[in-house]
Protein backbone atom coordinates (compact mmCIF):
# COMPACT_ATOMS: atom_id res chain seq x y z
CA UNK A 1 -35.22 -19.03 5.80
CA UNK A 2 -35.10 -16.43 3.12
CA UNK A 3 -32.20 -14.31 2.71
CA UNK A 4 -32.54 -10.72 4.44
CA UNK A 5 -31.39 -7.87 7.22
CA UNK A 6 -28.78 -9.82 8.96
CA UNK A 7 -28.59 -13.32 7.05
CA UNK A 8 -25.52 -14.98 6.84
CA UNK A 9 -25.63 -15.96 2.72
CA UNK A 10 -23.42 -18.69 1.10
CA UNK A 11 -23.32 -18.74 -2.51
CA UNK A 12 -21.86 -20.97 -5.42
CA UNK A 13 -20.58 -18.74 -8.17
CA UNK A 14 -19.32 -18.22 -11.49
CA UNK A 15 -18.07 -15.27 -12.64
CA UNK A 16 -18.87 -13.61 -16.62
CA UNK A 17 -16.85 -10.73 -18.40
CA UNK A 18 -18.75 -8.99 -21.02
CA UNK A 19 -18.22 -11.56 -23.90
CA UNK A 20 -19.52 -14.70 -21.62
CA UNK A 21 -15.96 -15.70 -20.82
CA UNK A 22 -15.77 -17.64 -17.49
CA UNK A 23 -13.44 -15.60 -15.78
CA UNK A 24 -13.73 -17.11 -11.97
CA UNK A 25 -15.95 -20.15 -10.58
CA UNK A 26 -15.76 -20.68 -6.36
CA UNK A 27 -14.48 -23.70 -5.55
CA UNK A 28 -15.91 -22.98 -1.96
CA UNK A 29 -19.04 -21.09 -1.09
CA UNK A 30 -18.70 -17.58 -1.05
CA UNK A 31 -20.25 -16.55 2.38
CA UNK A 32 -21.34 -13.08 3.26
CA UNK A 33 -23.07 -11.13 6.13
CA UNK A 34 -26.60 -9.52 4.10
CA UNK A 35 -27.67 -6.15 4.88
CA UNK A 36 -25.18 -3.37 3.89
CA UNK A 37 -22.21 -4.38 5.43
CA UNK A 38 -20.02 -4.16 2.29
CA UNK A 39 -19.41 -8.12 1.72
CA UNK A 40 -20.94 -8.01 -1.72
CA UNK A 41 -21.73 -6.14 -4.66
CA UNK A 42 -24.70 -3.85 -3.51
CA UNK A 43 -26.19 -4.91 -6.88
CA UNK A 44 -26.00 -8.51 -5.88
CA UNK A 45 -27.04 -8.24 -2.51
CA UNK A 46 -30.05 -6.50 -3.93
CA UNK A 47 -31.22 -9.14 -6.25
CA UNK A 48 -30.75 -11.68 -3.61
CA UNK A 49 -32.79 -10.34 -1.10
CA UNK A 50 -36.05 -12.34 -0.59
CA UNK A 51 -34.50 -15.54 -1.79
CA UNK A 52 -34.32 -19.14 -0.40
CA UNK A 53 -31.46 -22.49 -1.05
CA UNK A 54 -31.69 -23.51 -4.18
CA UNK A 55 -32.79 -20.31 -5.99
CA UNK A 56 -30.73 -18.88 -8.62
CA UNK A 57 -29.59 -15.05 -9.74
CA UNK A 58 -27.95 -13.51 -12.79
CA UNK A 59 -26.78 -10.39 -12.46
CA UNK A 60 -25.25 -7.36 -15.01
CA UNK A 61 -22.46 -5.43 -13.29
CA UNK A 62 -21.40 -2.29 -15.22
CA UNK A 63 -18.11 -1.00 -14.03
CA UNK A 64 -19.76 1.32 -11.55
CA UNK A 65 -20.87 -1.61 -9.79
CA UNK A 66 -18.50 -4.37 -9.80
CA UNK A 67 -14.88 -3.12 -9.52
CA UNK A 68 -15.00 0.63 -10.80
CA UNK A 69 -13.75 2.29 -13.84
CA UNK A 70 -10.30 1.77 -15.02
CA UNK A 71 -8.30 4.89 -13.46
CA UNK A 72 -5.05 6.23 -15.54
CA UNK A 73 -3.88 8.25 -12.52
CA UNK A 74 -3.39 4.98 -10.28
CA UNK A 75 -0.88 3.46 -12.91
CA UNK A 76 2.81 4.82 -11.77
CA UNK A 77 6.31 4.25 -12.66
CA UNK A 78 8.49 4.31 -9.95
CA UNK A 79 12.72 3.55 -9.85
CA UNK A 80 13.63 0.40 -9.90
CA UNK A 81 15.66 0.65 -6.57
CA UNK A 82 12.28 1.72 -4.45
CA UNK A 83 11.59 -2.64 -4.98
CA UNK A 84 13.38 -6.22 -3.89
CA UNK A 85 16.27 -7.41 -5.76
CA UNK A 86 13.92 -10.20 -7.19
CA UNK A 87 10.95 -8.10 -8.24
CA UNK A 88 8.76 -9.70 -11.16
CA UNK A 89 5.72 -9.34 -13.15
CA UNK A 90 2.98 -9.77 -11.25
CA UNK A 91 4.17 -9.07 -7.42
CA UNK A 92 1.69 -6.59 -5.63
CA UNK A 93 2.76 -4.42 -3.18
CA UNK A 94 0.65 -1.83 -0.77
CA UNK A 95 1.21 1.62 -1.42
CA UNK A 96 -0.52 5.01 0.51
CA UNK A 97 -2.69 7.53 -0.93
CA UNK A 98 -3.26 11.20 -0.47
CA UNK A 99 -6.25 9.80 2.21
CA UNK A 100 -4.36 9.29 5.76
CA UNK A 101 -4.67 5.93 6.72
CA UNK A 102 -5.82 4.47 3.24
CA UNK A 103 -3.77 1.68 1.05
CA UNK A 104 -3.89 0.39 -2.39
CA UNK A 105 -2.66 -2.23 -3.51
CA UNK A 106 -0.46 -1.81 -6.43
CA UNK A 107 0.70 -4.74 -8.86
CA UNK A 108 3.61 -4.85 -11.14
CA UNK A 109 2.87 -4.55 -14.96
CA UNK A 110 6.16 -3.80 -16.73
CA UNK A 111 10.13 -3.44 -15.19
CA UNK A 112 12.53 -1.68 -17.27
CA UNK A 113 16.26 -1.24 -16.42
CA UNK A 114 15.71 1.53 -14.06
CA UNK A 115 11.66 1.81 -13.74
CA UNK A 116 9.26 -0.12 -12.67
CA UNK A 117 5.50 0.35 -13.40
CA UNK A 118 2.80 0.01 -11.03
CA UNK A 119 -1.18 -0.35 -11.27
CA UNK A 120 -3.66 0.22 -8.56
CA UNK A 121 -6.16 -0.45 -10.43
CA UNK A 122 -8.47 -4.37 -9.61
CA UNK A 123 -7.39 -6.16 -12.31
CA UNK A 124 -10.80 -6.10 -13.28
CA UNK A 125 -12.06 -2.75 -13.26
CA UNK A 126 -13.35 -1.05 -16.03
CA UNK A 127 -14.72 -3.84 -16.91
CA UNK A 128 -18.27 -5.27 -17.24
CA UNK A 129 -19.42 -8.62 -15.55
CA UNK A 130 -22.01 -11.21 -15.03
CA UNK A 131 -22.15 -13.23 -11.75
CA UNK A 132 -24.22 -16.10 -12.04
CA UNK A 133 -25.16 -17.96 -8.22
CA UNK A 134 -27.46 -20.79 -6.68
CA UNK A 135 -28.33 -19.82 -2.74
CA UNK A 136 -26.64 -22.88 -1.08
CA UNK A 137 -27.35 -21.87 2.89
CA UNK A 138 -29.05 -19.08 4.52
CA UNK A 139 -28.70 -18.77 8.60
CA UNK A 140 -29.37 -16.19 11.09
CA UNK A 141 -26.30 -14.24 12.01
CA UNK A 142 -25.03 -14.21 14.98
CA UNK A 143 -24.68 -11.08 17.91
CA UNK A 144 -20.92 -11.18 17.17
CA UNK A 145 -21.27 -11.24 13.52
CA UNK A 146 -22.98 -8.25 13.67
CA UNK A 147 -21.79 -6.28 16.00
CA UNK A 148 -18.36 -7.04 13.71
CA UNK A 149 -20.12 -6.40 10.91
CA UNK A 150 -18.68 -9.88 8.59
CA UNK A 151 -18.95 -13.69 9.03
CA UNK A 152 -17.40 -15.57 11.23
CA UNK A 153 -16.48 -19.46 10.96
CA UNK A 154 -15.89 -21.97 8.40
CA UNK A 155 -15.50 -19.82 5.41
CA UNK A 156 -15.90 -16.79 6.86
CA UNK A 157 -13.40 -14.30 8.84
CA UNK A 158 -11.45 -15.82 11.95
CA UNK A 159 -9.67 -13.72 15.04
């Protein structure tokens, strides 16, 4: 079965910055529902389409298409006593937007005395990348999968 329209795709992966640094490899198969349902970089979806186990794919990410440029406006500082007690480095927390129902999640990059600084920004973004993958299973998805529109299962989403 080749990957397509409603495939269920597991992938091995390794993950590139712009200078060839290894920045992530999977130590379990990424698995994703194919098609446009937002489980995968629409670039890599794209280049996978048509392919079988076994086959390989490198592809380029710009920012635009991997994690987005870095944003200025999404880094805040905040007072200290909006946070825990034991706040550190590091600790992400969700925080709203002007868009009703929407959340970022914001992650600690400095604490002063009385201010604390926040970034909503992926720690990746702005950045460029290269993911590298080998195909490792390709199934049919099931009614449930996509009426839910993701994976369900070993290593994918569970109710």
């Amino acid at each position: 079965m080749n990957v397509a329209q409603n495939t269920v795709v597991s992938l091995s992966y390794e993950l590139y910055d712009g200078d060839g640094k290894l920045i992530e490899k999977a130590d379990t198969p990424l698995v994703y529902l194919h098609g446009g349902y937002s489980g995968i970089f629409p670039l890599v979806e794209k280049a996978l389409d048509g392919k079988a186990v076994g086959d390989t794919c490198r592809i380029h990410l710009p920012p635009g298409d991997a994690f987005g440029e870095y944003d200025a406006e999404l880094v805040r500082v905040e007072t200290r006593d909006q946070f825990p007690a034991e706040i550190a480095v590091g600790m992400q927390f969700e925080g709203q937007t002007d868009r009703p129902g929407e959340v970022i999640i914001y992650t600690v990059t400095d604490i002063a005395e009385d201010k604390v600084v926040v970034d909503g920004n992926h720690p990746l973004a702005g950045q460029t990348l290269n993911f590298q993958c080998v195909v490792s299973e390709v199934r049919a998805a099931t009614q449930e999968e996509l009426t839910h529109g993701h994976v369900h299962g070993a290593h994918g989403h569970h109710h």
